[in-house]
Protein backbone atom coordinates (compact mmCIF):
# COMPACT_ATOMS: atom_id res chain seq x y z
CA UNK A 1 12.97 10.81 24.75
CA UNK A 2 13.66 8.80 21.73
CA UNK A 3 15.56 10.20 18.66
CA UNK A 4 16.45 9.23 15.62
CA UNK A 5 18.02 11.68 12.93
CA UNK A 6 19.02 10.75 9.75
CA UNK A 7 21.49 12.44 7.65
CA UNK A 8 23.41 11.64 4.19
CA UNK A 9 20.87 11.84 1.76
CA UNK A 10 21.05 13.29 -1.45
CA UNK A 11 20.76 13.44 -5.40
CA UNK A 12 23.45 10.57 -7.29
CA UNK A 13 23.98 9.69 -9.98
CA UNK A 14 23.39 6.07 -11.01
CA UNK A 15 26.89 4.09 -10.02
CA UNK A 16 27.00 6.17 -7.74
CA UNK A 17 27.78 6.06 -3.89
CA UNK A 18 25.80 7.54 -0.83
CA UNK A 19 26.06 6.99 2.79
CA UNK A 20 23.40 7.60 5.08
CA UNK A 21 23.95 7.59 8.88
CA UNK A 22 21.50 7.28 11.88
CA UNK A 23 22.06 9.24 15.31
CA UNK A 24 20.25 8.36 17.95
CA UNK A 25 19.81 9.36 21.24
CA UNK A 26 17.02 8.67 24.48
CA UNK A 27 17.78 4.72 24.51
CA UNK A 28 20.36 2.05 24.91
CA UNK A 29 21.64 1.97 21.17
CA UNK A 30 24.04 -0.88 22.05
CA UNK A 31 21.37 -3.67 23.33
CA UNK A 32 18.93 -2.57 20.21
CA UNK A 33 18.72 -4.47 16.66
CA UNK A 34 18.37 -1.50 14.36
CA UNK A 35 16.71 -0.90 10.33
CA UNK A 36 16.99 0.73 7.69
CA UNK A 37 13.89 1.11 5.55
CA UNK A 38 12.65 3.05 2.68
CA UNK A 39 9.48 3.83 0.70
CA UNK A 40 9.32 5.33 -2.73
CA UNK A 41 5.97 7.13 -3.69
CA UNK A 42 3.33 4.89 -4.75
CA UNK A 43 4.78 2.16 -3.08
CA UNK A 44 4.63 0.29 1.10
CA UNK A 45 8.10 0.73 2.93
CA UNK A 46 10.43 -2.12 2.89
CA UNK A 47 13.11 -3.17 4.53
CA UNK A 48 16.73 -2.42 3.24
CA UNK A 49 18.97 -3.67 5.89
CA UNK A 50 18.63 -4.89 9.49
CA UNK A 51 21.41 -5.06 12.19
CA UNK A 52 21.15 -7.58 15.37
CA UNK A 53 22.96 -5.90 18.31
CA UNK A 54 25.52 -8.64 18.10
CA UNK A 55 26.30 -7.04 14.52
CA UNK A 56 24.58 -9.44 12.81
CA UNK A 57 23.09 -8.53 9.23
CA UNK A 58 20.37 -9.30 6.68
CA UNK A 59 19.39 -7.52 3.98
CA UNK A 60 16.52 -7.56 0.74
CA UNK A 61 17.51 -9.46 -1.81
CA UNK A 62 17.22 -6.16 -3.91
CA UNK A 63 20.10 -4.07 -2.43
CA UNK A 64 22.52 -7.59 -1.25
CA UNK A 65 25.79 -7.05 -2.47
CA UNK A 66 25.02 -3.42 -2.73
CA UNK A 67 24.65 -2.06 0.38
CA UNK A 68 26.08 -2.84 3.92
CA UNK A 69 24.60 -1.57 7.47
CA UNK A 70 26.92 -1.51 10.28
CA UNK A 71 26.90 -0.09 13.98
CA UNK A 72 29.26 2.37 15.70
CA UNK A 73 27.90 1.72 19.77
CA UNK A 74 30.21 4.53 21.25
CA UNK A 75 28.37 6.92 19.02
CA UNK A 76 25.05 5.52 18.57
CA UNK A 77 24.91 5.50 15.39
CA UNK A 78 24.33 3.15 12.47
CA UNK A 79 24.91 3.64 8.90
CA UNK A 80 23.75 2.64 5.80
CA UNK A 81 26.83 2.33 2.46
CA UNK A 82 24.82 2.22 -0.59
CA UNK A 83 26.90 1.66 -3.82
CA UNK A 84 26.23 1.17 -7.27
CA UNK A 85 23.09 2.62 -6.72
CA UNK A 86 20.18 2.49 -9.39
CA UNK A 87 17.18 4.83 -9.92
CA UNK A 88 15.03 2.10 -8.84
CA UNK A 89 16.92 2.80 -5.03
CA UNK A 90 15.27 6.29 -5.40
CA UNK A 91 13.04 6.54 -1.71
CA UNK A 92 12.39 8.20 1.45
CA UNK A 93 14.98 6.33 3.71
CA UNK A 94 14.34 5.59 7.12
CA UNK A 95 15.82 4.26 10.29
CA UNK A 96 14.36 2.28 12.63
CA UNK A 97 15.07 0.99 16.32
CA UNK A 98 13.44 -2.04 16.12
CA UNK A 99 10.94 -3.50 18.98
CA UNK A 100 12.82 -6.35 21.41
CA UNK A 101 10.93 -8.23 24.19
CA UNK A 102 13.85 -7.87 26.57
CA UNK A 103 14.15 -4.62 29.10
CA UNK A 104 15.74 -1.59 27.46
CA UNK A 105 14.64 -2.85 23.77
CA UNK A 106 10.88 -1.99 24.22
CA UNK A 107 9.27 -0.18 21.60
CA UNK A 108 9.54 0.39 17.90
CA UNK A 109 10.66 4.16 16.56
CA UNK A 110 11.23 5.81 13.72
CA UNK A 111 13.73 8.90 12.50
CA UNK A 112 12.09 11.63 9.94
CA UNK A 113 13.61 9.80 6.86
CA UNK A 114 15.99 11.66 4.20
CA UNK A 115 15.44 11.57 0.36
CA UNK A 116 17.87 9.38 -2.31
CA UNK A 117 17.36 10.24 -5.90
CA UNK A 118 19.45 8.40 -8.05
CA UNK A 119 19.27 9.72 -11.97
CA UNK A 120 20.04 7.82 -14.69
């Protein structure tokens, strides 16, 4: 069974740092790319950060610079360091195992998603 719990979220002020971190459990975290996402109300989810399983990165244009996603494989776990964060980074943040075409990468899942308010 897939899992995905996030963890880290939290009320900032703006400036401020946050960290959010991913466990996950039920698939081969090391062969998986893996997301972070978020959606603030009124609005679609986006994509923050993505992670190849090689460690490569990419991230939206809005948080480069910012933020930085990164992988620990012997606890399968990814992270997400958000600094100098603004209001506008105020969402429901989510991580995501993204869907591969190769064996053990299969399907796309989601974790429950923990809040970031950022005040001004």
């Amino acid at each position: 069974q897939v899992q995905l719990v996030e963890s880290g979220g939290g009320l900032v002020q703006a400036g401020g740092s946050l960290r959010l971190s991913c466990a996950t459990s039920g698939f081969i975290f090391s062969i998986n790319a893996m997301g972070w996402y978020r959606q603030a109300p009124g609005k679609q989810r986006e994509l923050v950060a993505r992670i190849s399983k090689a460690g490569s990165t990419n991230y939206a244009d809005s948080v480069k610079g910012r933020f930085t996603i990164s992988r620990d494989n012997a606890k399968n776990t990814v992270y997400l360091q958000m600094n100098s964060l603004e209001p506008e980074d105020t969402a429901v943040y989510y991580c995501k195992k993204e869907a591969g075409t190769t064996w053990g990468t299969w399907g796309a899942y989601w974790g429950q998603g923990t809040q970031v308010t950022v005040s001004s």
